[in-house]
Protein backbone atom coordinates (compact mmCIF):
# COMPACT_ATOMS: atom_id res chain seq x y z
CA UNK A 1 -24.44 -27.21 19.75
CA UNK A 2 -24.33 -26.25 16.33
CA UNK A 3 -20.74 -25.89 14.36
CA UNK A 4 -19.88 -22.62 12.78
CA UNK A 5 -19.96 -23.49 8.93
CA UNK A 6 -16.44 -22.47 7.50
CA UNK A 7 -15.69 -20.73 4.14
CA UNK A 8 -12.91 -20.96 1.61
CA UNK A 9 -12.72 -18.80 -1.02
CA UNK A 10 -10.98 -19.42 -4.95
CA UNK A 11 -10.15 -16.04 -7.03
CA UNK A 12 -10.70 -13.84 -3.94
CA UNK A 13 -10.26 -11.02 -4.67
CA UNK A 14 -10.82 -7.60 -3.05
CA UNK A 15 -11.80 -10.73 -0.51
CA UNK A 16 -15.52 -10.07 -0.94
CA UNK A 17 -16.87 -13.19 0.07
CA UNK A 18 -14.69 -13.67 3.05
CA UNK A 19 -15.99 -10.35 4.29
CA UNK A 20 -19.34 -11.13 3.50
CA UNK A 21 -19.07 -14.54 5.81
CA UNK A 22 -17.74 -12.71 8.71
CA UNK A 23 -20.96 -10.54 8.82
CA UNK A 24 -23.51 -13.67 9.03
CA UNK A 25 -21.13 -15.86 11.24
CA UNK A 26 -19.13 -17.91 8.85
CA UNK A 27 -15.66 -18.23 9.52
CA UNK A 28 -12.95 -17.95 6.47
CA UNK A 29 -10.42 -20.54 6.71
CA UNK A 30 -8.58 -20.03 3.51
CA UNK A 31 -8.35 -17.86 0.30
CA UNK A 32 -6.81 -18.34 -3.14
CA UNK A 33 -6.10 -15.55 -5.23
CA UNK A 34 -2.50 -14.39 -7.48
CA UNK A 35 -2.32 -10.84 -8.12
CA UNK A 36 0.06 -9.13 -5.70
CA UNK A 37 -2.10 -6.18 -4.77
CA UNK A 38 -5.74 -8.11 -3.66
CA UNK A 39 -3.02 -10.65 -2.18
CA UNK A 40 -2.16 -7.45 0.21
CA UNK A 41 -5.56 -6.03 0.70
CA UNK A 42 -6.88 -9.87 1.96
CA UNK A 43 -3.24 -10.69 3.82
CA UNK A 44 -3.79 -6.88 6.09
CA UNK A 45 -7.45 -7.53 6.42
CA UNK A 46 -7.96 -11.42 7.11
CA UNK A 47 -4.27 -12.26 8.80
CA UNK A 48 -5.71 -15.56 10.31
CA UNK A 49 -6.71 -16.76 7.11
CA UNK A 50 -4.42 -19.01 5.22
CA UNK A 51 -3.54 -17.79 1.54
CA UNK A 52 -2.69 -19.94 -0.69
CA UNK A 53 -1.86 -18.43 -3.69
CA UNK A 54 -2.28 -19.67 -7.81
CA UNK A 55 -4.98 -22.09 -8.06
CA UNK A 56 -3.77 -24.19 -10.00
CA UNK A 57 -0.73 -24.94 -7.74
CA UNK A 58 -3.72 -26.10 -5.15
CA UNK A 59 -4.39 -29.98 -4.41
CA UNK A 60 -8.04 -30.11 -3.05
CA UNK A 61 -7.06 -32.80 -1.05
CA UNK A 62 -4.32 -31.29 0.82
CA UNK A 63 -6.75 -27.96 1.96
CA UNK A 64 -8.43 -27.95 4.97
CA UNK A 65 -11.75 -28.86 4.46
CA UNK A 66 -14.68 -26.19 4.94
CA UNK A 67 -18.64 -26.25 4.01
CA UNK A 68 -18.75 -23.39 1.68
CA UNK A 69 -16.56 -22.70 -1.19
CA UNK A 70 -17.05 -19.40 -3.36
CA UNK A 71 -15.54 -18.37 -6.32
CA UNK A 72 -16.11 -15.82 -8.83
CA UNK A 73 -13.74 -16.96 -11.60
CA UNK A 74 -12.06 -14.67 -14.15
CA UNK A 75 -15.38 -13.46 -16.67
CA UNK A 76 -13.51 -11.61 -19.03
CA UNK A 77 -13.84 -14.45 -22.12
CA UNK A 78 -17.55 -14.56 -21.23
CA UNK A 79 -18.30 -11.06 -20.45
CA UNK A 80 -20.51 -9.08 -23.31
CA UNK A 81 -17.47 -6.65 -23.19
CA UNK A 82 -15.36 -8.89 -24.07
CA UNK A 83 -13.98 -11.22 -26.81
CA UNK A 84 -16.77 -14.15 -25.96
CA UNK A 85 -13.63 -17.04 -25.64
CA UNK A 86 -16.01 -18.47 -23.51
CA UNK A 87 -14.61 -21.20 -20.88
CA UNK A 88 -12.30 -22.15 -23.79
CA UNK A 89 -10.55 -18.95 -22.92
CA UNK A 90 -7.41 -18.20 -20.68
CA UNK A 91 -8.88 -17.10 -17.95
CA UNK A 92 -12.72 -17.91 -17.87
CA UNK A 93 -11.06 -21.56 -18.00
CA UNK A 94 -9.88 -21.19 -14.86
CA UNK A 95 -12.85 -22.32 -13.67
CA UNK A 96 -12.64 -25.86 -14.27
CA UNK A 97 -9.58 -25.48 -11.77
CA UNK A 98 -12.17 -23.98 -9.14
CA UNK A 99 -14.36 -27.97 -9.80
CA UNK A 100 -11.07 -29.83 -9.69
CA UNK A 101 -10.07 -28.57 -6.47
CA UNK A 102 -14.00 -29.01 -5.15
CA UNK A 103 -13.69 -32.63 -6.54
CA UNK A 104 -10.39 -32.84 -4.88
CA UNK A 105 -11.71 -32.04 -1.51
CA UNK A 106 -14.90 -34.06 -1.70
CA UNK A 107 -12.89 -37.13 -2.57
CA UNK A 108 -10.21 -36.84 0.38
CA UNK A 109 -13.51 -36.16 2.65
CA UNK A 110 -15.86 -39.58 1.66
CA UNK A 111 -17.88 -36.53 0.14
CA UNK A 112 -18.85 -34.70 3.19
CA UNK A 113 -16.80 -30.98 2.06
CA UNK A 114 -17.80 -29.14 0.93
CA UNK A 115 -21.41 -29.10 0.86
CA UNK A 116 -22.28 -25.48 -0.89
CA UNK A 117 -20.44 -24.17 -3.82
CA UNK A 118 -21.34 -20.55 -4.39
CA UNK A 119 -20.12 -19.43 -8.24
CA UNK A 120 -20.75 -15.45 -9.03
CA UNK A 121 -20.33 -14.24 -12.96
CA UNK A 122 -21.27 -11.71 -15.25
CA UNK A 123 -25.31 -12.22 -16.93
CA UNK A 124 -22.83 -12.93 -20.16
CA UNK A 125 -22.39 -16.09 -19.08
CA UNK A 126 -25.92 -17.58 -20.23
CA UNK A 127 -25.00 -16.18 -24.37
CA UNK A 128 -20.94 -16.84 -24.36
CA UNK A 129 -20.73 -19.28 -27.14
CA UNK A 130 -24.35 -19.18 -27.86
CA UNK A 131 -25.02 -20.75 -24.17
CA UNK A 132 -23.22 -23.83 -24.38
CA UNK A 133 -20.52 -22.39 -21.76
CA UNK A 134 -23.46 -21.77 -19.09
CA UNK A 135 -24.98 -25.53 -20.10
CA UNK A 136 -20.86 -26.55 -19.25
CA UNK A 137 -20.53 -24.81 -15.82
CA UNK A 138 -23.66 -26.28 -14.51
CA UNK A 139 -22.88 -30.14 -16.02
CA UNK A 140 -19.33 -29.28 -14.54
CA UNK A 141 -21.33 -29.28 -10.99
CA UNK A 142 -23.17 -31.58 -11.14
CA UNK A 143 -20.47 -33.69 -12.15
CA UNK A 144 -19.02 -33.65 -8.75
CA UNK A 145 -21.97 -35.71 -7.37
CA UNK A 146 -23.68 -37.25 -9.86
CA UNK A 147 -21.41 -38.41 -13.19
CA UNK A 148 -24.75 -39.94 -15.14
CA UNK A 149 -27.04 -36.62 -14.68
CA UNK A 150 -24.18 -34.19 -15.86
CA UNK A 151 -24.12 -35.58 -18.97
CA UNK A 152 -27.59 -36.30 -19.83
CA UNK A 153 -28.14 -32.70 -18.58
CA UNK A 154 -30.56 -31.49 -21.59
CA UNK A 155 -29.52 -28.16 -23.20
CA UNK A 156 -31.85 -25.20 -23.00
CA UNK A 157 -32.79 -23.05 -26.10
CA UNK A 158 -31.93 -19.87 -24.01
CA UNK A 159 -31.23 -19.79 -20.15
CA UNK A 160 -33.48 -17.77 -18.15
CA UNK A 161 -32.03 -15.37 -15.56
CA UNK A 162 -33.56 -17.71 -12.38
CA UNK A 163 -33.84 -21.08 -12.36
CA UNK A 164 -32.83 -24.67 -10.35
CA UNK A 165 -32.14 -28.09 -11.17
CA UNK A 166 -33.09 -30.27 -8.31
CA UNK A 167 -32.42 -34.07 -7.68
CA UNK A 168 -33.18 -36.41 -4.61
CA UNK A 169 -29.71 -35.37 -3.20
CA UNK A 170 -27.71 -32.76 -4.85
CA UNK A 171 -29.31 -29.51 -6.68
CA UNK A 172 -28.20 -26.25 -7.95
CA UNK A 173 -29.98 -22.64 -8.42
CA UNK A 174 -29.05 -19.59 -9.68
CA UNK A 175 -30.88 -16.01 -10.19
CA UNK A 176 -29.41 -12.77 -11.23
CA UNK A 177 -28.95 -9.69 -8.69
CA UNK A 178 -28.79 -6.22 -9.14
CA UNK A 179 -26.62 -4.35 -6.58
CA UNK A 180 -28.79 -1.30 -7.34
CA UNK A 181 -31.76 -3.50 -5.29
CA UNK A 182 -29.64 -3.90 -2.17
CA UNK A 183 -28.61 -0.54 -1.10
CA UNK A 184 -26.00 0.34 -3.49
CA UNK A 185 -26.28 3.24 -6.04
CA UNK A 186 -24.63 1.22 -8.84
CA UNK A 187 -26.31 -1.18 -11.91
CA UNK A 188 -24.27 -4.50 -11.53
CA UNK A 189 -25.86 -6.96 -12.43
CA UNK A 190 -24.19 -11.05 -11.25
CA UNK A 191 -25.13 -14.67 -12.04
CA UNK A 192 -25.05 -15.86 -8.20
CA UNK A 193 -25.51 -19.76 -8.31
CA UNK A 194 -25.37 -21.96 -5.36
CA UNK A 195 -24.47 -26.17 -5.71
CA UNK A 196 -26.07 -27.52 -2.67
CA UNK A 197 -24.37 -31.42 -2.98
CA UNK A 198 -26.35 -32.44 -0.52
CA UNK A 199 -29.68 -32.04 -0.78
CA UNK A 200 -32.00 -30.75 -3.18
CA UNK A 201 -33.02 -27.26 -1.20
CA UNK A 202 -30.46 -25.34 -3.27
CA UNK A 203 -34.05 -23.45 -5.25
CA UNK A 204 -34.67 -22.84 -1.32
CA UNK A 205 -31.73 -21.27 -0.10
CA UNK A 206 -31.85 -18.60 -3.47
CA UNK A 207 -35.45 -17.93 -3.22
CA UNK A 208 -36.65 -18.37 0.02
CA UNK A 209 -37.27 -14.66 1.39
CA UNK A 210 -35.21 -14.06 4.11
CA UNK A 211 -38.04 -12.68 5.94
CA UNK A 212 -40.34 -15.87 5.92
CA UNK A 213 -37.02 -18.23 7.63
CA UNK A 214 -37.12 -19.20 11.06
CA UNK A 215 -33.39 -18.20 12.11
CA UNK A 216 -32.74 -15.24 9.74
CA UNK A 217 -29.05 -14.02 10.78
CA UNK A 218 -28.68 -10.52 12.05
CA UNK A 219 -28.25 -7.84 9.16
CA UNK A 220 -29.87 -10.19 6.19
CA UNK A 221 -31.57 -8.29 3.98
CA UNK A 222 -35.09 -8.53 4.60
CA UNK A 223 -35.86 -8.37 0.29
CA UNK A 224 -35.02 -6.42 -2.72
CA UNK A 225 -35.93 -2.62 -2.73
CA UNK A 226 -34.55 0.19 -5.52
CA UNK A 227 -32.30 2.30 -4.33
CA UNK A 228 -34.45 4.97 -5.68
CA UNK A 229 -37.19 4.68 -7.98
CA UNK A 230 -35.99 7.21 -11.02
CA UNK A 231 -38.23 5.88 -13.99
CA UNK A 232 -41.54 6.44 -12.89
CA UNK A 233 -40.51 10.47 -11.09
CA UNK A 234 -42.70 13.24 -12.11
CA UNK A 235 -39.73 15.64 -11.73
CA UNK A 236 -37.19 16.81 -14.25
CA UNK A 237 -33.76 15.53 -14.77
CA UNK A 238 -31.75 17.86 -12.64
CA UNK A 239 -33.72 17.91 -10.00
CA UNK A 240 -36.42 15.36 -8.00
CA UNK A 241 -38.62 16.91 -5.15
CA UNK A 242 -36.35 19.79 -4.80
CA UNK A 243 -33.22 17.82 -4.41
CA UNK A 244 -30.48 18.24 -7.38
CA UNK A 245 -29.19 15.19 -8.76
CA UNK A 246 -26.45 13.78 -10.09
CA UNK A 247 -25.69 12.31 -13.54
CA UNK A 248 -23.13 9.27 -14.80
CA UNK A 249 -21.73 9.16 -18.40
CA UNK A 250 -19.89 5.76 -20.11
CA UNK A 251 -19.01 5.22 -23.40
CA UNK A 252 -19.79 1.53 -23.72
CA UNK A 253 -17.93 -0.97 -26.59
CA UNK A 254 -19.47 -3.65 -28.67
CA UNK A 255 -18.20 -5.72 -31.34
CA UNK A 256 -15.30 -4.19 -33.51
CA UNK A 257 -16.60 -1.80 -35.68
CA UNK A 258 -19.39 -0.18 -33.94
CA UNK A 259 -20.38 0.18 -29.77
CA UNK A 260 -23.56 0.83 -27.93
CA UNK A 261 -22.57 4.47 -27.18
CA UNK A 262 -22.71 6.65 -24.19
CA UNK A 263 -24.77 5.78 -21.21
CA UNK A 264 -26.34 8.28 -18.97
CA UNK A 265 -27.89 7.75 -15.90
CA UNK A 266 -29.11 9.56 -12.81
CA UNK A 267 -28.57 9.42 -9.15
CA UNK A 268 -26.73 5.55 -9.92
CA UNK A 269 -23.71 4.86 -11.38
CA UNK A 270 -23.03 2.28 -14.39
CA UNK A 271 -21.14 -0.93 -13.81
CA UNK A 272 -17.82 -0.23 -12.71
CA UNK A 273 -14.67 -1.29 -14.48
CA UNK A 274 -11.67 -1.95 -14.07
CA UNK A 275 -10.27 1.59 -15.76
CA UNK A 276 -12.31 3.87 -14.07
CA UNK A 277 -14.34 4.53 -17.45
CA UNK A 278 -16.92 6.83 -15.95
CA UNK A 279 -17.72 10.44 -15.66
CA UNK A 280 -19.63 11.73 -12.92
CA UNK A 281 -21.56 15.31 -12.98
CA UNK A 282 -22.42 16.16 -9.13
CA UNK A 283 -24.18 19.19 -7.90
CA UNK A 284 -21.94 21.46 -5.91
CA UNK A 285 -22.75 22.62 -2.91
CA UNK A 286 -22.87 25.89 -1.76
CA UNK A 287 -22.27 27.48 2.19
CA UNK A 288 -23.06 31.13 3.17
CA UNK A 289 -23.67 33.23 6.12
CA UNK A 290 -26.52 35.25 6.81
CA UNK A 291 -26.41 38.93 6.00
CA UNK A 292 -27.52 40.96 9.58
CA UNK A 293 -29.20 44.50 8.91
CA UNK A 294 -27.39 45.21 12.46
CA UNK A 295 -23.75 44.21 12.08
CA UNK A 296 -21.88 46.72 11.31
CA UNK A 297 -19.16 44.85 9.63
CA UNK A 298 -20.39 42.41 6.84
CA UNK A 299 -16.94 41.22 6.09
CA UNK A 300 -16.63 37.24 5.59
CA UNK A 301 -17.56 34.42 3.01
CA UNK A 302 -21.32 35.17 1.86
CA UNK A 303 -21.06 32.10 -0.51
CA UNK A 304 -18.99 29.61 -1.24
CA UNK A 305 -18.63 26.00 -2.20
CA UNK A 306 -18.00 23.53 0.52
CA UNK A 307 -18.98 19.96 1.15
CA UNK A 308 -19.07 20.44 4.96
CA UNK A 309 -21.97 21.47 6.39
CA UNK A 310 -22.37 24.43 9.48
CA UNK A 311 -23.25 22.92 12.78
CA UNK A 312 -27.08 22.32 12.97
CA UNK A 313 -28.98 24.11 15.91
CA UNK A 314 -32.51 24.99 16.06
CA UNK A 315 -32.53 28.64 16.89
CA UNK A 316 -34.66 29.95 14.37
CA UNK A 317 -35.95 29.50 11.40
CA UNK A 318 -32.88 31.19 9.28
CA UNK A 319 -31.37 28.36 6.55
CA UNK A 320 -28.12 29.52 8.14
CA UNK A 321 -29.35 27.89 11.21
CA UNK A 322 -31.39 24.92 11.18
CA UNK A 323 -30.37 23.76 7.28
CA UNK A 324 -26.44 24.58 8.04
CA UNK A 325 -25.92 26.88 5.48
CA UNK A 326 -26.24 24.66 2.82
CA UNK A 327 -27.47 25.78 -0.85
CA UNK A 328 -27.48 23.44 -3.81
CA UNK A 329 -27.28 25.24 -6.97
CA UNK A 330 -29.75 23.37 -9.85
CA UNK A 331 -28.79 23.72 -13.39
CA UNK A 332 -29.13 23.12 -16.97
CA UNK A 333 -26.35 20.49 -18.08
CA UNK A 334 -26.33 21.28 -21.58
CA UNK A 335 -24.78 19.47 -25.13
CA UNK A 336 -22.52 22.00 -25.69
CA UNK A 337 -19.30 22.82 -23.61
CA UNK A 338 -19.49 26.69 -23.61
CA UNK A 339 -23.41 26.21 -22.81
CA UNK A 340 -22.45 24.11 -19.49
CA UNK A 341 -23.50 26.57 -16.91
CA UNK A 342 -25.92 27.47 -14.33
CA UNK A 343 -29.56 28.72 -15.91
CA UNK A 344 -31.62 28.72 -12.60
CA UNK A 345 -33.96 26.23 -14.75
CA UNK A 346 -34.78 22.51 -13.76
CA UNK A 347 -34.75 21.09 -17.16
CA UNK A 348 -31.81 18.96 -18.78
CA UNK A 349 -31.59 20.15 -22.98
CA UNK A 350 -29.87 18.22 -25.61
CA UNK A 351 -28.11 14.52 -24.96
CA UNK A 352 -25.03 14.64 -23.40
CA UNK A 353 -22.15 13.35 -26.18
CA UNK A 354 -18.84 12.09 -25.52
CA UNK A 355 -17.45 14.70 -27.79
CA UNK A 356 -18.40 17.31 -25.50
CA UNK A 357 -15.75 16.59 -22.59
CA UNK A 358 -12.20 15.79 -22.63
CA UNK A 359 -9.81 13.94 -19.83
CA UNK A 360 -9.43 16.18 -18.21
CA UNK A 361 -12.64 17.69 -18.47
CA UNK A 362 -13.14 21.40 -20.05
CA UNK A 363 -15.63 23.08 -18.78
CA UNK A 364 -16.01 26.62 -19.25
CA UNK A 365 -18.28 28.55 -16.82
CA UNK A 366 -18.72 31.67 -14.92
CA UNK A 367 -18.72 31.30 -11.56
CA UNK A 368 -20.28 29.77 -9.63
CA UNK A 369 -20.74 26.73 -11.92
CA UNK A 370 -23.93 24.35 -10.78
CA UNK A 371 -22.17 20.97 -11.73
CA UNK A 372 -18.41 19.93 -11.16
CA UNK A 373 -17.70 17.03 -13.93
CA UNK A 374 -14.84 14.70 -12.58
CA UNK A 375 -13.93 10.47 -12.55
CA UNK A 376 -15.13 8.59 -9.15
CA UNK A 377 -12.64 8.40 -6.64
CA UNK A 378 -11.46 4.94 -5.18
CA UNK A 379 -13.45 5.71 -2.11
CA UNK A 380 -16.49 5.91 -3.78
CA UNK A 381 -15.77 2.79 -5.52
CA UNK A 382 -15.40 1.06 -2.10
CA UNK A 383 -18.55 2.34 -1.06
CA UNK A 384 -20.34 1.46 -4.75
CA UNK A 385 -19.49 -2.04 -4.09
CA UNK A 386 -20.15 -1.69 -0.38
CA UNK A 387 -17.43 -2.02 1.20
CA UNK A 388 -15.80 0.05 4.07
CA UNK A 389 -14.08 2.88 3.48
CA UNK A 390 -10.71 1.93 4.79
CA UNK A 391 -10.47 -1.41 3.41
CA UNK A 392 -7.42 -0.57 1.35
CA UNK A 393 -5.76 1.81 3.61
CA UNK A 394 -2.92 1.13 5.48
CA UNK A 395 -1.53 -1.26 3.47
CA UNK A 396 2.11 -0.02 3.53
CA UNK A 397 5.33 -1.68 4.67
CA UNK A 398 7.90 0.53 4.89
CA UNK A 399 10.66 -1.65 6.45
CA UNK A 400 10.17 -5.08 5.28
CA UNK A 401 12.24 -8.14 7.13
CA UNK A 402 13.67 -10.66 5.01
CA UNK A 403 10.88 -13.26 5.65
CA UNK A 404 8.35 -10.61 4.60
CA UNK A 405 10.07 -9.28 1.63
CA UNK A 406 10.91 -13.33 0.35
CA UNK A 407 7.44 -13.81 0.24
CA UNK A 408 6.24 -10.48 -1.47
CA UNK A 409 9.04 -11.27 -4.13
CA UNK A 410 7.56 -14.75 -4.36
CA UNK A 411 3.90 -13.62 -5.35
CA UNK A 412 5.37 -11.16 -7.16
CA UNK A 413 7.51 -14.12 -9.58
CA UNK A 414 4.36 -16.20 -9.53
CA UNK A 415 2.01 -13.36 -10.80
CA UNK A 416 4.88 -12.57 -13.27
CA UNK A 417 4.98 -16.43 -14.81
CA UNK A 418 1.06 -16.28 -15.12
CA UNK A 419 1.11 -13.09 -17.17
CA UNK A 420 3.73 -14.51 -19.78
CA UNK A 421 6.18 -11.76 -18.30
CA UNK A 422 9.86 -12.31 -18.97
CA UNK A 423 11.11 -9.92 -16.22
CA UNK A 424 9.51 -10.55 -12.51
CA UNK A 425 10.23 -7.51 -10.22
CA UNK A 426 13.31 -7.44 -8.29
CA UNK A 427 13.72 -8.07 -4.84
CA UNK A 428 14.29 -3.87 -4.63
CA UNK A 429 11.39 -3.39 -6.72
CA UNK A 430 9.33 -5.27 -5.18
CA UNK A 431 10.75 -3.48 -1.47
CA UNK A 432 9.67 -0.02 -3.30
CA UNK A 433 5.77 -1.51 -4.13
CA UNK A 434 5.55 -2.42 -0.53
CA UNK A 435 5.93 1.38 0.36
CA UNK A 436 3.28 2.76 -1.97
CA UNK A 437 1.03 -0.35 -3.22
CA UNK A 438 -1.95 1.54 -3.37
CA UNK A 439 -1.96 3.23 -6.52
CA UNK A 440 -5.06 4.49 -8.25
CA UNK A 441 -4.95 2.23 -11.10
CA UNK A 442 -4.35 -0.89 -8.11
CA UNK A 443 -7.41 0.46 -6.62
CA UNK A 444 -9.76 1.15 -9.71
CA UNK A 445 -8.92 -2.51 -10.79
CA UNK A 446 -9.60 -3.95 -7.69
CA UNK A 447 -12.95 -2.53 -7.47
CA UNK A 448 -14.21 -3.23 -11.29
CA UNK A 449 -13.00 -6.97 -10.55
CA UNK A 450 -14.97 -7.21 -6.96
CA UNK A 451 -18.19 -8.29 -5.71
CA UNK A 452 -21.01 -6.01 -4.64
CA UNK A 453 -21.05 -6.85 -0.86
CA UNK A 454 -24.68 -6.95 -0.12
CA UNK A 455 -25.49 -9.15 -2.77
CA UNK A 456 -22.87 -11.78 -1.37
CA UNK A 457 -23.83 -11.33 2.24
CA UNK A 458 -27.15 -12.06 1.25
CA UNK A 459 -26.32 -15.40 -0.54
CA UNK A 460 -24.61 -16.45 2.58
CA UNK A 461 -26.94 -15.81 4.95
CA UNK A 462 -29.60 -18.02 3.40
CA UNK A 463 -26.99 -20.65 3.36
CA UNK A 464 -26.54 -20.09 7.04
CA UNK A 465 -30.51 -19.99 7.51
CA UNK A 466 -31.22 -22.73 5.69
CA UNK A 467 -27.94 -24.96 7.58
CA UNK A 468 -29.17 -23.70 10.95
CA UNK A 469 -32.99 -23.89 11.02
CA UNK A 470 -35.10 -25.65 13.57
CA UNK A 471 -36.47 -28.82 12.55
């Protein structure tokens, strides 16, 4: 009888890839991660888990060993957005702590755990510091089997977004995924790269499709599909095969002095951050009633703008009736704020500038306007990365014990000391955050730091495929 492969997971997180393990059958054992509020989210959600808190307060050989460990360390010094620090930086750094604790562990366990290390990172990675810090993450893992081969790893002129390394018994792969191929509506694109220090099927596991293994777990994804395909419609921008769409605006950085400019796309959102940078411009929809020659009193709401939907029935062929009452209004999103109303037309004029909308967005209409213009709610963040929609609710404790409110103050301190802050919350302040630790900017954080669920569950899955096949 085969063991259930267990998980442990280094800068959790929104606690992603523990998540994503319960889903294909892999059991998470432990979790490291510092900030207070993902600390809460993981603690609510995975209570049998152990949580262990700053990594670098971890000895490898001390943790209880498990097959898989996954860690998507800090990218902000590699991360195009960013100041390119590379791994020389404060907190891409951190992931030389992630290999020390993997070294740890192998050492304590004659090298048996763990077997897979799964790394996930921003496509920046393969440029920061002209590529040299992708050429050190990948000599960094192969380090922890094979010493010689690490450093007579050769450098390459520019890394490609797939490829493997394979030896007689260790090898590594990685490949880039796009959420927006897996069933989300969002453009986020990751490095996922899997260590396999035991055997040289590492290239296997990442590009094997799921569909061509023997034991494919329940819910893999069977392949990559777009979540629409927008480039090649024959419609017009505000509308595809008679359905309205939706639009995304984000003012992107660069280097000091200048930036890429806004980005606008349709029916997907951008990459979400950590500030909730983006604008969305959804179609609003419209309910009404039908008007009856024979009643005598035609009192009551003819139109008006709902997001609930009249019970369906079959009756007759009225839109009131089998389409519940629904109307989407199509219109002309236009460069100009006093031109941002309804036209009846299906064309989109003039490029949308940030100039033209302010926080909180102007937008002067008559009524009824076509297009509501407003920032993504947390919600929909959950769902852009995948993830259920109460994952962050209930979170609350209103009447802490002692026990519980020592600890909270404790994560609290130790977040405080790895931020440089002189002043850690009090033990009352940190009683008040326990009442209301959900806040907006909490939640919008979380979410820009996560993982896009799919794309992890996916990973894992071949792992699990490739650990449980028939011979």
């Amino acid at each position: 009888m085969r063991q259930t492969l267990r998980l442990g997971s280094l800068f959790d997180g929104s606690g992603g890839f523990p998540l994503a393990a319960t889903k294909v059958g892999i059991e998470p054992v432990w979790a490291s991660e510092i900030e207070p509020f993902p600390i809460l989210v993981t603690t609510t959600r995975f209570p049998q888990m152990q949580h262990l808190g700053d990594i670098c307060d971890i000895d490898g050989s001390q943790l209880e060993p498990v097959d898989v460990v996954t860690f998507g360390s800090p990218c902000q010094d590699l991360s195009v957005a960013g100041k390119r620090a590379g791994l020389a930086g404060e907190r891409s750094g951190l992931f030389l702590q992630a290999v020390r604790v993997i070294k740890e562990m192998r050492k304590a366990s004659s090298g048996r755990y763990p077997r897979f290390a799964v790394w996930e990172n921003v496509p920046g990675a393969f440029s920061s510091n002209k590529g040299n810090d992708f050429h050190q993450v990948l000599r960094e893992l192969i380090s922890v089997t094979d010493e010689q081969a690490a450093a007579n790893l050769p450098r390459a002129d520019k890394w490609q977004k797939a490829g493997a390394i394979v030896a007689d018994q260790w090898s590594i792969a990685w490949r880039v995924l796009d959420a927006q191929f897996f069933g989300l509506p969002q453009r986020r694109k990751r490095i996922f790269l899997i260590a396999d220090f035991a055997s040289g099927r590492a290239g296997h596991i990442l590009f094997e499709p799921p569909s061509l293994r023997r034991n494919t777990q329940a819910g893999c994804d069977q392949g990559q599909a777009a979540t629409s395909n927008l480039a090649s419609s024959p419609q017009t921008a505000s509308s595809r095969n008679g359905v309205a769409r939706s639009f995304t605006l984000r003012m992107r950085g660069g280097k000091p002095g200048g930036g890429k400019g806004p980005l606008i796309q349709t029916d997907i959102s951008g990459r979400l951050g950590c500030n909730n940078d983006q604008r969305i411009f959804e179609p609003i929809a419209y309910g009404f009633n039908a008007i009856h020659a024979k009643r005598k009193n035609r009192t009551g709401r003819y139109g008006y703008e709902t997001e609930v939907a009249k019970t369906l029935d079959t009756s007759g062929i009225c839109p009131t009736c089998n389409q519940g009452g629904i109307a989407i209004v199509d219109t002309v999103v236009s460069a100009s704020k006093s031109d941002f109303f309804c036209k009846g037309s299906n064309n989109l004029t003039g490029p949308l500038l940030a100039s033209d909308f302010t926080d909180p967005p102007i937008v002067t209409a008559p009524q009824p306007s076509g297009y509501r213009v407003r920032r993504l709610t947390p919600t929909e963040c959950a769902r852009l990365q995948g993830f259920p929609d109460d994952w962050t609710r209930d979170l609350a404790i209103s009447d802490p014990t002692d026990s519980q409110l020592d600890y909270w103050w404790q994560v609290w301190t130790s977040w405080a000391k790895a931020q440089g802050l002189k002043k850690p919350k009090t033990r009352n302040q940190v009683r008040s955050w326990l009442t209301n630790p959900g806040t907006d900017r909490a939640l919008y954080k979380l979410w820009g730091n996560g993982i896009a669920l799919p794309c992890a569950k996916l990973v894992l899955s071949q792992i699990v495929a490739e650990t449980t096949k028939t011979p």
